[in-house]
C-alpha atoms as a PDB file:
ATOM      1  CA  UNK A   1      17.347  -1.816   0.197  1.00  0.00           C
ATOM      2  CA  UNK A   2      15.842   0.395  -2.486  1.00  0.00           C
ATOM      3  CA  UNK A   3      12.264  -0.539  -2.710  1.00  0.00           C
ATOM      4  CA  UNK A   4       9.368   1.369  -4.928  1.00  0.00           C
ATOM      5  CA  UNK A   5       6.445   0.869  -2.197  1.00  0.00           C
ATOM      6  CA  UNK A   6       3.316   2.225  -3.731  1.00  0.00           C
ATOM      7  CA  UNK A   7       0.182   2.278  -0.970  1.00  0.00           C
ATOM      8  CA  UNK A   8      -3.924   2.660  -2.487  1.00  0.00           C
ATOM      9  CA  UNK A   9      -5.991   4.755  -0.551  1.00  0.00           C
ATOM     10  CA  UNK A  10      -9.078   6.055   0.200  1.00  0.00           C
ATOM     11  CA  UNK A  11     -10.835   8.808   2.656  1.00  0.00           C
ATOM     12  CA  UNK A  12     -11.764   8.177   5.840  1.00  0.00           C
ATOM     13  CA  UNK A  13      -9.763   4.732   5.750  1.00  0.00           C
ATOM     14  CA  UNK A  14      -8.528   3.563   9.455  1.00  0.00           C
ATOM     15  CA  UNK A  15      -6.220   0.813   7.894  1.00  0.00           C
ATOM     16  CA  UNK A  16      -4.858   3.000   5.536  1.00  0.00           C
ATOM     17  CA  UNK A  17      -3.735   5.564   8.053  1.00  0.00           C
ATOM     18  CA  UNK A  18      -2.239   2.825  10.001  1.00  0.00           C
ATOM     19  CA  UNK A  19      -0.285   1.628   6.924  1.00  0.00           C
ATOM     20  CA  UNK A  20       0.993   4.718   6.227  1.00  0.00           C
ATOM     21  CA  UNK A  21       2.318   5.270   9.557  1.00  0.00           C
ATOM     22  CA  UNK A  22       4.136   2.244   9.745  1.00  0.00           C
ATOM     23  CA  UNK A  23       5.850   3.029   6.668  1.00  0.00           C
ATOM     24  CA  UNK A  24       6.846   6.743   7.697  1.00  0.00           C
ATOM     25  CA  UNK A  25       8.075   5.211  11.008  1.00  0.00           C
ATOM     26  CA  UNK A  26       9.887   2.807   9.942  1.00  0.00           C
ATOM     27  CA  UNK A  27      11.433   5.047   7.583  1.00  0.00           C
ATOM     28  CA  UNK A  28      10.564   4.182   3.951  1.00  0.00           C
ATOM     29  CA  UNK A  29       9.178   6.759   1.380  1.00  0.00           C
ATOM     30  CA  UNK A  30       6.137   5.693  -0.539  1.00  0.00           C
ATOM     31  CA  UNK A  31       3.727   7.061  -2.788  1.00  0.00           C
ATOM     32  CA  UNK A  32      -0.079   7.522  -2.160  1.00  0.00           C
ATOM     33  CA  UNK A  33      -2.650   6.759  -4.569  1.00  0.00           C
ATOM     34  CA  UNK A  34      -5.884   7.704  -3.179  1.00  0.00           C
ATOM     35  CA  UNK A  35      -8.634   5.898  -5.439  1.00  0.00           C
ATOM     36  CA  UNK A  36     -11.006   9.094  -5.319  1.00  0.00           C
ATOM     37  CA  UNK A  37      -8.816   9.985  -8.242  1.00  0.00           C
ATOM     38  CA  UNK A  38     -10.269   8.034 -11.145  1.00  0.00           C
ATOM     39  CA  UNK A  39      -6.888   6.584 -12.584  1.00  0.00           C
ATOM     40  CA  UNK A  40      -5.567   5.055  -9.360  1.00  0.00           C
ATOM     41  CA  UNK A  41      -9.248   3.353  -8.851  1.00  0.00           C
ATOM     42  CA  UNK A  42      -8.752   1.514 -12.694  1.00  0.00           C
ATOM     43  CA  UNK A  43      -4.734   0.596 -11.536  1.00  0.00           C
ATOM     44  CA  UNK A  44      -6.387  -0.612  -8.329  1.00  0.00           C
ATOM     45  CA  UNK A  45      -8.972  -2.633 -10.403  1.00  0.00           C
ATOM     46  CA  UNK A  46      -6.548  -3.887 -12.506  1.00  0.00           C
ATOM     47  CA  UNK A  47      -5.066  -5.677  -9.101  1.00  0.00           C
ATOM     48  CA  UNK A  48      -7.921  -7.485  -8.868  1.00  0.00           C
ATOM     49  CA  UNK A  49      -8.205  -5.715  -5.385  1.00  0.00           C
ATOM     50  CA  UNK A  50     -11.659  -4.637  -4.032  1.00  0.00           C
ATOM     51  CA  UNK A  51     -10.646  -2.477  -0.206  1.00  0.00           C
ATOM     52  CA  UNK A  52      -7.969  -0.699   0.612  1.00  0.00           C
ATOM     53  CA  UNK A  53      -5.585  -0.268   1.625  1.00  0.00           C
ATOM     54  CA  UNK A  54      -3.448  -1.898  -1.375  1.00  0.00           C
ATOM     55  CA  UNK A  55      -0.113  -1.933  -0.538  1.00  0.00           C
ATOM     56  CA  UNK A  56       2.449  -2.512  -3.572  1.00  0.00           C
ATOM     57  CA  UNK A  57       5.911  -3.186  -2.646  1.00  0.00           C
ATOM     58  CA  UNK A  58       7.858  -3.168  -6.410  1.00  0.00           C
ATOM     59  CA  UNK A  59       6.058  -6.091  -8.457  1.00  0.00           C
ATOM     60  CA  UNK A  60       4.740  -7.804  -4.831  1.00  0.00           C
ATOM     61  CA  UNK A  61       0.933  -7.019  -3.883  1.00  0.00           C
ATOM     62  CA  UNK A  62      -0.328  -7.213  -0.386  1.00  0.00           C
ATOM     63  CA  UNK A  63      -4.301  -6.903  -0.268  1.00  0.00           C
ATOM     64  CA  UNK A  64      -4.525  -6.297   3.348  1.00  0.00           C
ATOM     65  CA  UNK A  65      -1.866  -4.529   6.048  1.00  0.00           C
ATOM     66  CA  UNK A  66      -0.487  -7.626   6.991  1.00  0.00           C
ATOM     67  CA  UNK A  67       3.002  -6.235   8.788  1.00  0.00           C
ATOM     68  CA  UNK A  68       4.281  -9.589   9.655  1.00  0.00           C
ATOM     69  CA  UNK A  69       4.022 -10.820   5.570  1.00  0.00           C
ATOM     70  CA  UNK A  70       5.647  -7.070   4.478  1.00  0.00           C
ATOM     71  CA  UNK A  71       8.202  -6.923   7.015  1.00  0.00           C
ATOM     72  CA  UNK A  72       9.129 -10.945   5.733  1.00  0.00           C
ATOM     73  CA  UNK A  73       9.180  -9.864   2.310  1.00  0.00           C
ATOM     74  CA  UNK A  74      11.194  -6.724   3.250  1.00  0.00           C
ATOM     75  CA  UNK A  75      13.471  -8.378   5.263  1.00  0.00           C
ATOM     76  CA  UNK A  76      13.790 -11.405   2.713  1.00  0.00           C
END
């Protein structure tokens, strides 16, 4: 499955780290948008979304690291 998994960040951000680990373990590429970098903060903001991490898996949003809901939508 060809999925466009898009993960907001920020510094010194435990959950964040964790999410990004699953990911790389489990074999997926992503793309990091760390929010110190004033466009991905307004994209993140546009979400609606207020912590990260933000993960973004194509048009799907998931506002916490909630690996039972991603691996259900991945595996849907």
């Amino acid at each position: 499955m060809n999925m466009n998994i898009e993960i907001y960040t920020q510094d010194d951000c435990p959950p964040c780290t964790f999410i990004k680990q699953y990911f790389t373990n489990k074999g997926y590429t992503y793309t990091e948008k760390n929010i110190s970098h004033m466009p991905y903060k307004i994209e993140m903001i546009d979400y609606d979304a207020m912590s990260t991490p933000l993960i973004k898996i194509d048009d799907k949003l998931f506002y916490q690291p909630d690996i039972d809901k991603i691996e259900a939508y991945i595996n849907a």
